[in-house]
ModelCIF file with pLDDT and N, C-alpha, C, O atoms, coordinates in Angstrom:
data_MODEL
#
_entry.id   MODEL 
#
_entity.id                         1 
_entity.type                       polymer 
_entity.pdbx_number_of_molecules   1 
#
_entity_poly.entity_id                      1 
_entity_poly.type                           'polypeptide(L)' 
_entity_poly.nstd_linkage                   no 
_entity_poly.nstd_monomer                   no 
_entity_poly.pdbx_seq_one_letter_code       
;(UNK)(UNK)(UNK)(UNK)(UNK)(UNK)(UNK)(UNK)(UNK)(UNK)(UNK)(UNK)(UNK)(UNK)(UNK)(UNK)
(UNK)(UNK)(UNK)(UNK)(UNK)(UNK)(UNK)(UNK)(UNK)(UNK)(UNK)(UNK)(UNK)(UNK)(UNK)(UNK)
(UNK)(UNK)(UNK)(UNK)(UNK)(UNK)(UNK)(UNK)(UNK)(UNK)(UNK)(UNK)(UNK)(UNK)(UNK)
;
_entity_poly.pdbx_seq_one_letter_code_can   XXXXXXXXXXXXXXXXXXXXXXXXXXXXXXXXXXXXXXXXXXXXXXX 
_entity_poly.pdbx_strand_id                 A 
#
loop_
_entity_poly_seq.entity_id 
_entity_poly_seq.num 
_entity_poly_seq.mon_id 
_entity_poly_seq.hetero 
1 1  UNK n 
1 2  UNK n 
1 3  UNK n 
1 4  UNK n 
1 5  UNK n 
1 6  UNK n 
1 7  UNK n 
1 8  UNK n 
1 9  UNK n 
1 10 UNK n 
1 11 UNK n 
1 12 UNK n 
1 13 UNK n 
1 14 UNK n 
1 15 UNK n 
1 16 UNK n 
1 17 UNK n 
1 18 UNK n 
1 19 UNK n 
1 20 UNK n 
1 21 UNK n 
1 22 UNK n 
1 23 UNK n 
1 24 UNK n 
1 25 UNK n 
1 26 UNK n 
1 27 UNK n 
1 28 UNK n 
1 29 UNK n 
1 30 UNK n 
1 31 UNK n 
1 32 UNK n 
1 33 UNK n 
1 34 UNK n 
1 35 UNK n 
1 36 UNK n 
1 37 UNK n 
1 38 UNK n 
1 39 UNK n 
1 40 UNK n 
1 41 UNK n 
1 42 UNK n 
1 43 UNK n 
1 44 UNK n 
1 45 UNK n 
1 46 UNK n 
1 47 UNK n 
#
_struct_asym.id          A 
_struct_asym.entity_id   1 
#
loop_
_ma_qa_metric.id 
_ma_qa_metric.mode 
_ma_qa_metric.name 
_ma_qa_metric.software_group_id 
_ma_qa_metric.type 
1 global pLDDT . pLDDT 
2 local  pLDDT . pLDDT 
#
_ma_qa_metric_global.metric_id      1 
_ma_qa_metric_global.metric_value   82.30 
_ma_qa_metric_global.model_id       1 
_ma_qa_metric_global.ordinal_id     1 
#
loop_
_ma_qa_metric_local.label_asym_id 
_ma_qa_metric_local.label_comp_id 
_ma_qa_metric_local.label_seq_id 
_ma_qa_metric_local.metric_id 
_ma_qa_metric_local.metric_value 
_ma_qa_metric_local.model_id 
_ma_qa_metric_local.ordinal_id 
A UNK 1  2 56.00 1 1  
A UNK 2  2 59.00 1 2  
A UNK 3  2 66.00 1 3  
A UNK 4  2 66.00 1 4  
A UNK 5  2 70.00 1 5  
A UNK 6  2 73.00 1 6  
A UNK 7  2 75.00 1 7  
A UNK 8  2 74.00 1 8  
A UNK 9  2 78.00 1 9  
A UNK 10 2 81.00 1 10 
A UNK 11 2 83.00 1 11 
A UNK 12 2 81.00 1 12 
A UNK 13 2 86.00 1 13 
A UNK 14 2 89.00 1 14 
A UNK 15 2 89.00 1 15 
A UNK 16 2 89.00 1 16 
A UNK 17 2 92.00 1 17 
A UNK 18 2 91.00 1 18 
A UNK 19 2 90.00 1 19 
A UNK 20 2 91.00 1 20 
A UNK 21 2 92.00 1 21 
A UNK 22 2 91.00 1 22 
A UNK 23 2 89.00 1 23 
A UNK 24 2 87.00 1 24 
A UNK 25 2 85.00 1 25 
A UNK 26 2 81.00 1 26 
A UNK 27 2 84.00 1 27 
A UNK 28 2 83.00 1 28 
A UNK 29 2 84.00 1 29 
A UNK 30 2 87.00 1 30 
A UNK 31 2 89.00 1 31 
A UNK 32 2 88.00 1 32 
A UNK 33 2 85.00 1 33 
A UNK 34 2 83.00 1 34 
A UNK 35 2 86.00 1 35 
A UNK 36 2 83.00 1 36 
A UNK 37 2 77.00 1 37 
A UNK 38 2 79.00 1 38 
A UNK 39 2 83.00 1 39 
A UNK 40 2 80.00 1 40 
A UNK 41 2 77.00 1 41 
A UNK 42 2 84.00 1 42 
A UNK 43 2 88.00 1 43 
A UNK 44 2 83.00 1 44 
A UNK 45 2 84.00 1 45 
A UNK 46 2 89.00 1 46 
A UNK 47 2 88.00 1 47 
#
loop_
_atom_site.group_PDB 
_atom_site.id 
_atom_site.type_symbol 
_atom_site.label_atom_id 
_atom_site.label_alt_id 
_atom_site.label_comp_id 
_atom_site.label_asym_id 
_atom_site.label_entity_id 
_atom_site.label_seq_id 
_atom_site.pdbx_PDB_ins_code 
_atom_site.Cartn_x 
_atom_site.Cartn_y 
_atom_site.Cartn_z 
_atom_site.occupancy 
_atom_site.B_iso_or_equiv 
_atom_site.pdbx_formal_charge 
_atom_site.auth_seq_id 
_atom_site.auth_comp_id 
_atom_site.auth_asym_id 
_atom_site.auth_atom_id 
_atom_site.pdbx_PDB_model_num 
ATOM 1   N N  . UNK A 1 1  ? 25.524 -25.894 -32.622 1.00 56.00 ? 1  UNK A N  1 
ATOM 2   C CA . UNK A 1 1  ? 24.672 -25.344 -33.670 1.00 56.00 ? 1  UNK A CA 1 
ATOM 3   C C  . UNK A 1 1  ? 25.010 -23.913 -34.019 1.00 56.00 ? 1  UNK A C  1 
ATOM 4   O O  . UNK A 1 1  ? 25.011 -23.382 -35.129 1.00 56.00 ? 1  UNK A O  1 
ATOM 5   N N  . UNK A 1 2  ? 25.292 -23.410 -32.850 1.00 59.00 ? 2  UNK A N  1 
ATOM 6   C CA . UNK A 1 2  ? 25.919 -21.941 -33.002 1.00 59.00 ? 2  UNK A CA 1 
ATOM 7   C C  . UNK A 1 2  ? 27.236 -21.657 -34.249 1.00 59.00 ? 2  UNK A C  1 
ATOM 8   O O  . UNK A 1 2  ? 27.207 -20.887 -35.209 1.00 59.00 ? 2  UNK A O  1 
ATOM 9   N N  . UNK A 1 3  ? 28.025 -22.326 -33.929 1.00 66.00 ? 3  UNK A N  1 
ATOM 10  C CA . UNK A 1 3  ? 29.199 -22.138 -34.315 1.00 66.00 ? 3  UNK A CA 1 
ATOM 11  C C  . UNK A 1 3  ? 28.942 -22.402 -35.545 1.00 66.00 ? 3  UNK A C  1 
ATOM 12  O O  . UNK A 1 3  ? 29.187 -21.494 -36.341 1.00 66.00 ? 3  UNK A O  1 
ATOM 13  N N  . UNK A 1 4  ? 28.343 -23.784 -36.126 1.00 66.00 ? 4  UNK A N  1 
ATOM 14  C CA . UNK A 1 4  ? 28.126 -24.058 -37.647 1.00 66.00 ? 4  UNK A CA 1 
ATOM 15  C C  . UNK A 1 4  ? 27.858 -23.370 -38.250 1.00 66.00 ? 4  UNK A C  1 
ATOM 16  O O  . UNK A 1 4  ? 28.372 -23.432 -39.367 1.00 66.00 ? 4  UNK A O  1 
ATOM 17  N N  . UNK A 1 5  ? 26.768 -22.095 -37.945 1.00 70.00 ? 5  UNK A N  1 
ATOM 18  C CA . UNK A 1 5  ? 25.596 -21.523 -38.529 1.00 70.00 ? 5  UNK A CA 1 
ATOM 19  C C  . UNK A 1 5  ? 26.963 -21.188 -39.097 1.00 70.00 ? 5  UNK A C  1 
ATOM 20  O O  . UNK A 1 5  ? 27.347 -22.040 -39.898 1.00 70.00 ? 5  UNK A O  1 
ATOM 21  N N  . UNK A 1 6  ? 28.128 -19.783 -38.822 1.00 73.00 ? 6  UNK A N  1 
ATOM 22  C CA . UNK A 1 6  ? 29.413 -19.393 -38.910 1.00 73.00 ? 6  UNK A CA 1 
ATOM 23  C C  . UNK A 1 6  ? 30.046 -20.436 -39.814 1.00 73.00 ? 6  UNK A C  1 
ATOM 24  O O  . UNK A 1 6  ? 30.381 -19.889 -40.865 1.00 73.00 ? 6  UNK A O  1 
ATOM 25  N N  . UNK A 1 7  ? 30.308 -21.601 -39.804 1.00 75.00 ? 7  UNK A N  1 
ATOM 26  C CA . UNK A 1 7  ? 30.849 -22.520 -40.560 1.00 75.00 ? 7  UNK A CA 1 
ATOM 27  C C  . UNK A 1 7  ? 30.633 -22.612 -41.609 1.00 75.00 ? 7  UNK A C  1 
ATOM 28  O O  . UNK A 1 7  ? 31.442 -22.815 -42.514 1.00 75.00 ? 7  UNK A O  1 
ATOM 29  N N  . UNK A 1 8  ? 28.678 -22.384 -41.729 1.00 74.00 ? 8  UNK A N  1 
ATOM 30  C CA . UNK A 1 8  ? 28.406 -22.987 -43.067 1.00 74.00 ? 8  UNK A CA 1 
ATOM 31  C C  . UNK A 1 8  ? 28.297 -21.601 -43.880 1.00 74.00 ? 8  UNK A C  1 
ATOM 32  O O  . UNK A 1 8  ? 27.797 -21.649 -45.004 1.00 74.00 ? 8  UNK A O  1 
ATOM 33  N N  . UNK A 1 9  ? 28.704 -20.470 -43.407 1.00 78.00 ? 9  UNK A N  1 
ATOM 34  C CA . UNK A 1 9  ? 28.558 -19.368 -43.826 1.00 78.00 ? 9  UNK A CA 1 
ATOM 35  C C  . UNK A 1 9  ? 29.718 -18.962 -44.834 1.00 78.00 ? 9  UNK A C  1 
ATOM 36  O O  . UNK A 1 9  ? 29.695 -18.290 -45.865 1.00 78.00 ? 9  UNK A O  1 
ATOM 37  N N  . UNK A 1 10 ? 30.658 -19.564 -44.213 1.00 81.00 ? 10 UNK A N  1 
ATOM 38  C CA . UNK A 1 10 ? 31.927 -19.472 -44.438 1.00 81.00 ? 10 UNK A CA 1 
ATOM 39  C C  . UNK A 1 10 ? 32.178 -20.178 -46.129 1.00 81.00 ? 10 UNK A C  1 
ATOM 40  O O  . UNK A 1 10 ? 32.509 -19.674 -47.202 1.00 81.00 ? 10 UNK A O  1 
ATOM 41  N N  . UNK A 1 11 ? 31.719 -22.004 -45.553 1.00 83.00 ? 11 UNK A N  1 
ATOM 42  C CA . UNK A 1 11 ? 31.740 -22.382 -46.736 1.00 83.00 ? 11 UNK A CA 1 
ATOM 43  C C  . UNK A 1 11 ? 31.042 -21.989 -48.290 1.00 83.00 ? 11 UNK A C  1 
ATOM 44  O O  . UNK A 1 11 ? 31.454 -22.086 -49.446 1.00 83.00 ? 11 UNK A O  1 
ATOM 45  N N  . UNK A 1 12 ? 29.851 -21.530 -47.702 1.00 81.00 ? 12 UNK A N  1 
ATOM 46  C CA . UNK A 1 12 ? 29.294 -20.548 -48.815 1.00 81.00 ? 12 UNK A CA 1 
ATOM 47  C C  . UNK A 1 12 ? 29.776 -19.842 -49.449 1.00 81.00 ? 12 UNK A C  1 
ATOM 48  O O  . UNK A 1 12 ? 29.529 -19.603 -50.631 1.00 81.00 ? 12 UNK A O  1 
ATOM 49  N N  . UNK A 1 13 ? 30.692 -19.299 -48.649 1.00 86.00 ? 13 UNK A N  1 
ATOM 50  C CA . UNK A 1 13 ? 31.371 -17.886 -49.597 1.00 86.00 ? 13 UNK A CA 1 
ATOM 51  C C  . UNK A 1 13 ? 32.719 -18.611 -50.483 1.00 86.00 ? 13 UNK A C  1 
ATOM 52  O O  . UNK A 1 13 ? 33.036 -18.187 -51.595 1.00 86.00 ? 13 UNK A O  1 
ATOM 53  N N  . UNK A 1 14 ? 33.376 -19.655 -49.868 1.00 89.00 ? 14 UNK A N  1 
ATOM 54  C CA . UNK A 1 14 ? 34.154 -20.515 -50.620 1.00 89.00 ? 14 UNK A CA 1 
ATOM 55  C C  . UNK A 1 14 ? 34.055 -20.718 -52.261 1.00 89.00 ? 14 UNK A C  1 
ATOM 56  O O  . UNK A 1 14 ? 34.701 -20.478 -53.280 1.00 89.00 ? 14 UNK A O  1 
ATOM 57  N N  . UNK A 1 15 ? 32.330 -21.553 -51.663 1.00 89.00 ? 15 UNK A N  1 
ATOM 58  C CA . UNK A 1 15 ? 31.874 -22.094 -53.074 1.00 89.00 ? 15 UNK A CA 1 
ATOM 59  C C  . UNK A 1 15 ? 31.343 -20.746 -53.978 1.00 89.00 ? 15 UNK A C  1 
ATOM 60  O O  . UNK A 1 15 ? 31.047 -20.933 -55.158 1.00 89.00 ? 15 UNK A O  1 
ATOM 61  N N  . UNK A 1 16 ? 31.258 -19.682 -53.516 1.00 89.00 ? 16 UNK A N  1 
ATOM 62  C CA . UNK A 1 16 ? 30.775 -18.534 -54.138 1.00 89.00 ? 16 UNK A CA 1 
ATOM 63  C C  . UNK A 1 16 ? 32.251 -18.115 -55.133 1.00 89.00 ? 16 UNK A C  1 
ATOM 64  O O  . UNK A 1 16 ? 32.295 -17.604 -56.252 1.00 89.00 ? 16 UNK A O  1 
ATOM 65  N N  . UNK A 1 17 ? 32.941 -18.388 -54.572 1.00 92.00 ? 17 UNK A N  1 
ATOM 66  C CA . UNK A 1 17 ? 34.789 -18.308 -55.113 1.00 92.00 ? 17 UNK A CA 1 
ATOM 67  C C  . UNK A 1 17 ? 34.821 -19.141 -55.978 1.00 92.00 ? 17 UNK A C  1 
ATOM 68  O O  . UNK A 1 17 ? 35.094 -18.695 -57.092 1.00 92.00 ? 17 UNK A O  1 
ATOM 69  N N  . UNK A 1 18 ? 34.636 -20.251 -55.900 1.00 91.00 ? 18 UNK A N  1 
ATOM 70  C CA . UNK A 1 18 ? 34.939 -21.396 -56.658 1.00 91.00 ? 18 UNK A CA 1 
ATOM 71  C C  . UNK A 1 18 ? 34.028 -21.237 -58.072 1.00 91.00 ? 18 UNK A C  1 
ATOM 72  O O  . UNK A 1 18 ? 34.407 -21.497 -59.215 1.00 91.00 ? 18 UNK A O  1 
ATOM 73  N N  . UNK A 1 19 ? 32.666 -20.713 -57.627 1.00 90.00 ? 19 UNK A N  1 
ATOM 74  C CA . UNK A 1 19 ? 31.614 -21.231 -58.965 1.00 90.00 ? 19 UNK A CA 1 
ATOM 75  C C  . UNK A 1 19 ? 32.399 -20.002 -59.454 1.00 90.00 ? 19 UNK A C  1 
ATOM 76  O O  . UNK A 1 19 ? 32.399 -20.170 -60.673 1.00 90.00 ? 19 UNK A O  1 
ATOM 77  N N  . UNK A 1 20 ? 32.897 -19.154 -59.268 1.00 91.00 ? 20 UNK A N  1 
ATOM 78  C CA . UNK A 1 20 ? 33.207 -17.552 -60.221 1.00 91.00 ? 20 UNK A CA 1 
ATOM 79  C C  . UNK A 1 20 ? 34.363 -18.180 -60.988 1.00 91.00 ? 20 UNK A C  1 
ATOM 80  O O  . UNK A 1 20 ? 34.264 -18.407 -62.194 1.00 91.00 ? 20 UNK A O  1 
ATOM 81  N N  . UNK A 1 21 ? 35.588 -18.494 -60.206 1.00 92.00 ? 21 UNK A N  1 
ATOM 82  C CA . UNK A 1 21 ? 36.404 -18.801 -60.781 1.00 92.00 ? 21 UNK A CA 1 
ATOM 83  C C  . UNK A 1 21 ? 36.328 -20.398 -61.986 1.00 92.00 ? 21 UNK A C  1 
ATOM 84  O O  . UNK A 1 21 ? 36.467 -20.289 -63.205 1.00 92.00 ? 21 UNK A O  1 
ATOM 85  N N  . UNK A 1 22 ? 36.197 -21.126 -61.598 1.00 91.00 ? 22 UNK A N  1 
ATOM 86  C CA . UNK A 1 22 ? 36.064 -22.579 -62.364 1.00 91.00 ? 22 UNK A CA 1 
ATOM 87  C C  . UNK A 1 22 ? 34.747 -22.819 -63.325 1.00 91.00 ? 22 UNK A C  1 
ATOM 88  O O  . UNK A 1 22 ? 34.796 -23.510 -64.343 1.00 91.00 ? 22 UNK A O  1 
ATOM 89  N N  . UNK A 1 23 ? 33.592 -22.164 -62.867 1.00 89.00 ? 23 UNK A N  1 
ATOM 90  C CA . UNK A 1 23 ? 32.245 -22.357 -63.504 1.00 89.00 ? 23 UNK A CA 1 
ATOM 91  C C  . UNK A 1 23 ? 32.181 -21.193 -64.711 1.00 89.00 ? 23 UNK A C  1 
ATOM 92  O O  . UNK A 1 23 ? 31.996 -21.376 -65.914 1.00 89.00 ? 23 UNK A O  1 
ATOM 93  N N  . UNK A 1 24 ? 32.499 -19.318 -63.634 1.00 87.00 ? 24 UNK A N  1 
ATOM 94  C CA . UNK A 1 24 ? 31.925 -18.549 -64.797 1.00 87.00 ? 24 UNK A CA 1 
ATOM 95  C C  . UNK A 1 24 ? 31.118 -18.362 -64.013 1.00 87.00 ? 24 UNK A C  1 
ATOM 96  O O  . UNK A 1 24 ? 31.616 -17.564 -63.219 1.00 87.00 ? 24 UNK A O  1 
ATOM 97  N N  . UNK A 1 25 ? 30.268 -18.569 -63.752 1.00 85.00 ? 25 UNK A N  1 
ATOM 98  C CA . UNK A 1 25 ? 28.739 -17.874 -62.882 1.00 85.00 ? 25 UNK A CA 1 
ATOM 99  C C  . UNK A 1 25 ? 28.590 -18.551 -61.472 1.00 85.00 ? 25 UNK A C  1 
ATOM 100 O O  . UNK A 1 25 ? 29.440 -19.187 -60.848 1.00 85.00 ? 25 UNK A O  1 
ATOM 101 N N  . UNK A 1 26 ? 27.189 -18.228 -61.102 1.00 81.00 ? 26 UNK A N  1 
ATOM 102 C CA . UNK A 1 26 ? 27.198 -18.729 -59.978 1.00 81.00 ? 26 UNK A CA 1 
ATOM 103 C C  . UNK A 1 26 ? 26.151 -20.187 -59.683 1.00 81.00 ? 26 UNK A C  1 
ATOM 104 O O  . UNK A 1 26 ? 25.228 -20.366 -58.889 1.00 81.00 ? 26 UNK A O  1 
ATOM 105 N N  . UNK A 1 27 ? 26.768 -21.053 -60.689 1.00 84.00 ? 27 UNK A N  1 
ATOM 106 C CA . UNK A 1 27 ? 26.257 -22.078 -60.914 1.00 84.00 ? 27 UNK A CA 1 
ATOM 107 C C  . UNK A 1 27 ? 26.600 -22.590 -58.962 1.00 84.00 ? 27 UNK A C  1 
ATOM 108 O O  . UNK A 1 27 ? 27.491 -22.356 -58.146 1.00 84.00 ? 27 UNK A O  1 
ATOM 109 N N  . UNK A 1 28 ? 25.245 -23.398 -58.973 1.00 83.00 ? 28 UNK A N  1 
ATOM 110 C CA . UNK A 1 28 ? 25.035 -24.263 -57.614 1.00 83.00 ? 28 UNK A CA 1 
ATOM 111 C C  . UNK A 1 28 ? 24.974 -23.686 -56.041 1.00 83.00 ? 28 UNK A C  1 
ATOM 112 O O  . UNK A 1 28 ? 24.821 -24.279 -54.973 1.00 83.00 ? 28 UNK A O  1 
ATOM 113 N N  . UNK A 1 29 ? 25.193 -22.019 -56.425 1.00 84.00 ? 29 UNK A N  1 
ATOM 114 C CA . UNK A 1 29 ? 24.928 -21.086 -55.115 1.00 84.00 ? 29 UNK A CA 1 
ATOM 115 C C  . UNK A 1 29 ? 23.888 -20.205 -55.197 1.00 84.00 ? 29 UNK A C  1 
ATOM 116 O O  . UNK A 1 29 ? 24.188 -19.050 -55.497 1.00 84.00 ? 29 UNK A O  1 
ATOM 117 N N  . UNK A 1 30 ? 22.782 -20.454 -55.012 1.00 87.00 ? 30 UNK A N  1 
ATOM 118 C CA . UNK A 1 30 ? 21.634 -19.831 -55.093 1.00 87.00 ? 30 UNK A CA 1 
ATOM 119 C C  . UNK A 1 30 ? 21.487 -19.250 -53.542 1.00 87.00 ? 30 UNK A C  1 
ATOM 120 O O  . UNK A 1 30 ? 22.346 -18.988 -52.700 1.00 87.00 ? 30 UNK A O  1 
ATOM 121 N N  . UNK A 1 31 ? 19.645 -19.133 -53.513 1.00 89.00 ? 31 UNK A N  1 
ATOM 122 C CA . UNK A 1 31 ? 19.454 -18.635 -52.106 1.00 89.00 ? 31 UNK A CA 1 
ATOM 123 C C  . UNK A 1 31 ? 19.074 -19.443 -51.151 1.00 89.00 ? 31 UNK A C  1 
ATOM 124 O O  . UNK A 1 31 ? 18.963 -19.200 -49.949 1.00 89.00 ? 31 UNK A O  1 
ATOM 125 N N  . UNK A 1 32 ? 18.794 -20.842 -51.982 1.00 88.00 ? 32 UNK A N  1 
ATOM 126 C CA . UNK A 1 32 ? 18.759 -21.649 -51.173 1.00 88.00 ? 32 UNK A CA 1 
ATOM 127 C C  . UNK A 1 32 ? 19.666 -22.137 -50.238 1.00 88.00 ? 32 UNK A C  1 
ATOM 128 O O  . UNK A 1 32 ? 19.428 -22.918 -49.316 1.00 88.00 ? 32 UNK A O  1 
ATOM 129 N N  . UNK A 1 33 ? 21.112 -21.431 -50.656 1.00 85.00 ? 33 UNK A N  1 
ATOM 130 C CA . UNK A 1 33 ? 22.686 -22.038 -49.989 1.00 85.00 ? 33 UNK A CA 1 
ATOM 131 C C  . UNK A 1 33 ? 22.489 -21.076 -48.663 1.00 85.00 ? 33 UNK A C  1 
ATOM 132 O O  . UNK A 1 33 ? 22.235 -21.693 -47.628 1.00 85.00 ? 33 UNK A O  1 
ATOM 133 N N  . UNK A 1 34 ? 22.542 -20.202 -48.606 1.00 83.00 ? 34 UNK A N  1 
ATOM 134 C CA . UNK A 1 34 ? 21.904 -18.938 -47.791 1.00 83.00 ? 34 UNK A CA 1 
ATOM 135 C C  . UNK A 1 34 ? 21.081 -19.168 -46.483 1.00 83.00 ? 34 UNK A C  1 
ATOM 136 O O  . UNK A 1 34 ? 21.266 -18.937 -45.288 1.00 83.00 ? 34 UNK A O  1 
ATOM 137 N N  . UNK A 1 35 ? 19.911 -19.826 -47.377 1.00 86.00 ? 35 UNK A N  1 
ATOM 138 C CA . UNK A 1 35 ? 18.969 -20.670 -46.221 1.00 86.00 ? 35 UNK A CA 1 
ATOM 139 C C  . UNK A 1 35 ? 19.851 -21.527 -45.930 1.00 86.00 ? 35 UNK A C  1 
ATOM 140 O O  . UNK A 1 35 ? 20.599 -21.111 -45.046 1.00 86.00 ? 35 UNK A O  1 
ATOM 141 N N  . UNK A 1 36 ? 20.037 -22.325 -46.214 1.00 83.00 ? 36 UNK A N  1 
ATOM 142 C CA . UNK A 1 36 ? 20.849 -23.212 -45.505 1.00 83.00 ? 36 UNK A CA 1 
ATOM 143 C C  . UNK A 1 36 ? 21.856 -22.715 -44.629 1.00 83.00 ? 36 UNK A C  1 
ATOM 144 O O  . UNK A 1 36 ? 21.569 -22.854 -43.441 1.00 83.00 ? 36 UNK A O  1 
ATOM 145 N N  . UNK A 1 37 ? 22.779 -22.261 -44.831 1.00 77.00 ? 37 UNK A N  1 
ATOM 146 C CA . UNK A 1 37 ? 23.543 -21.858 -44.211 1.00 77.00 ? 37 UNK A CA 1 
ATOM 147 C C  . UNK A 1 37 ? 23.238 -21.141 -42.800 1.00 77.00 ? 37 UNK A C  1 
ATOM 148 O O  . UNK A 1 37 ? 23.925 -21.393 -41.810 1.00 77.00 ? 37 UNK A O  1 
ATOM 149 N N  . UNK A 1 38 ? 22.183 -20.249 -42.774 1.00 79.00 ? 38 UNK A N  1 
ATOM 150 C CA . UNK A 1 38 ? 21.680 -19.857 -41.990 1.00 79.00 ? 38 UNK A CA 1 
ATOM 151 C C  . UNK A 1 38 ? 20.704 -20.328 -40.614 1.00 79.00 ? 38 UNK A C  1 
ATOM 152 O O  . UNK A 1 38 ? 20.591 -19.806 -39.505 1.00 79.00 ? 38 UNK A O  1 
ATOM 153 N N  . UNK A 1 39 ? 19.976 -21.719 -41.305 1.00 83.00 ? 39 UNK A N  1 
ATOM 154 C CA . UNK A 1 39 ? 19.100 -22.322 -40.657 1.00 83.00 ? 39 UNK A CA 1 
ATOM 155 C C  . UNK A 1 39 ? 18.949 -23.708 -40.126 1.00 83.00 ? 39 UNK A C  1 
ATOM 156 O O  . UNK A 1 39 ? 18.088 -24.263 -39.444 1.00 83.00 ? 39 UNK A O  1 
ATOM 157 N N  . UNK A 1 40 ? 20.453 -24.204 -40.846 1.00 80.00 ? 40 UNK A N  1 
ATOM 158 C CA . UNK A 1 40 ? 20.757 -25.843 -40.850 1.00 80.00 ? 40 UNK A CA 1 
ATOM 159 C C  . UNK A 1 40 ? 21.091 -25.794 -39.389 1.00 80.00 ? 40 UNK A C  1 
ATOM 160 O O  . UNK A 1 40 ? 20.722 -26.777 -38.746 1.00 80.00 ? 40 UNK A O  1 
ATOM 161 N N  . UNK A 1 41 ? 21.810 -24.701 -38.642 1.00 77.00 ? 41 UNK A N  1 
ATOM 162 C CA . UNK A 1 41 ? 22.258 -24.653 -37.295 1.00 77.00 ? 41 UNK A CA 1 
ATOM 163 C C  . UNK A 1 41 ? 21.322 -24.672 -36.219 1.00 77.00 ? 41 UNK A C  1 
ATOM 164 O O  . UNK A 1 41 ? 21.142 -25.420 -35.258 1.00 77.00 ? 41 UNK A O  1 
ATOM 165 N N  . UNK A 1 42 ? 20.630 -23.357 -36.767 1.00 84.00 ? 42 UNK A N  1 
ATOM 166 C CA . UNK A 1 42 ? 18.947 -23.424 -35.581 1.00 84.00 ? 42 UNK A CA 1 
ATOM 167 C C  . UNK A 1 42 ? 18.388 -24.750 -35.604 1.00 84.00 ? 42 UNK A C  1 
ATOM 168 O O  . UNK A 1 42 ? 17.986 -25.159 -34.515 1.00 84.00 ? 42 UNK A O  1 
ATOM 169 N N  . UNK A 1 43 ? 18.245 -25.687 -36.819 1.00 88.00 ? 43 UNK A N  1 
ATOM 170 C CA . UNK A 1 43 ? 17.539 -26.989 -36.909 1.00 88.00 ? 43 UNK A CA 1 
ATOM 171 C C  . UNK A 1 43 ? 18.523 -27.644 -35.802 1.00 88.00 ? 43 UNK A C  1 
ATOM 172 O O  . UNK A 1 43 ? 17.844 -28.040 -34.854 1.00 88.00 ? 43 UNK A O  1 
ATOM 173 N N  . UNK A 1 44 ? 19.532 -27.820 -35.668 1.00 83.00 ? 44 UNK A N  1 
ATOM 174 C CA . UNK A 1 44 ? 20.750 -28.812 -35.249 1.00 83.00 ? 44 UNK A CA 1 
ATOM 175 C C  . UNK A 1 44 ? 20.219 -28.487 -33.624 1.00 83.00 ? 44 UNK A C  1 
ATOM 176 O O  . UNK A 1 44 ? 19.858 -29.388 -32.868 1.00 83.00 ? 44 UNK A O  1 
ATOM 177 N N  . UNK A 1 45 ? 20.242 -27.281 -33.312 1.00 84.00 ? 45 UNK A N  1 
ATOM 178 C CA . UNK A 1 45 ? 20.021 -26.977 -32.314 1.00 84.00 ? 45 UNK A CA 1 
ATOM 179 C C  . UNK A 1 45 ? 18.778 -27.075 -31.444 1.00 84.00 ? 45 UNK A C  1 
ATOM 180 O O  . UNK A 1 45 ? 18.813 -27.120 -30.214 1.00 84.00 ? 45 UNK A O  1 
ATOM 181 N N  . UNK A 1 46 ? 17.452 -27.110 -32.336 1.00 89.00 ? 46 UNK A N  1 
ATOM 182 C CA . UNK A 1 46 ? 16.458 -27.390 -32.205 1.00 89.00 ? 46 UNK A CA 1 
ATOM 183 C C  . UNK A 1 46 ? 16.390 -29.427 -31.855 1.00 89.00 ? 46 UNK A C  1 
ATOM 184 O O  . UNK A 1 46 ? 15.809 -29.976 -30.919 1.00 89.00 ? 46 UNK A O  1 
ATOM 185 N N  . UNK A 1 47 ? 16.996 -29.931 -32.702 1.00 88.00 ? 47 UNK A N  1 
ATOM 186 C CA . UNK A 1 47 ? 16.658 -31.743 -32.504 1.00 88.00 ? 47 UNK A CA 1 
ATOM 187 C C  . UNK A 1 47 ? 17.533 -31.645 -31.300 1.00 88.00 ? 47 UNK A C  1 
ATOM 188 O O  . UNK A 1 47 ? 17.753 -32.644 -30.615 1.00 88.00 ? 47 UNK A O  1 
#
């Protein structure tokens, strides 16, 4: 769970690349990606 939290952090910033370049804005990375990223791990770790 640890490591993901890092993982999904990562991928965030990916798609933060991607929506700039291909979209124009920051279509589909809100703050909800954020939360996620941040909290999908503590959950993982928690079940």
């Amino acid at each position: 769970g640890t490591v993901k939290v890092g993982f999904d952090l990562a991928c965030a910033a990916l798609a933060v690349l991607c929506a700039l370049v291909f979209v124009g804005h920051l279509a589909g990375v809100r703050e909800g990606t954020v939360v996620c990223a941040a909290l999908t791990g503590v959950v993982v770790n928690g079940y």
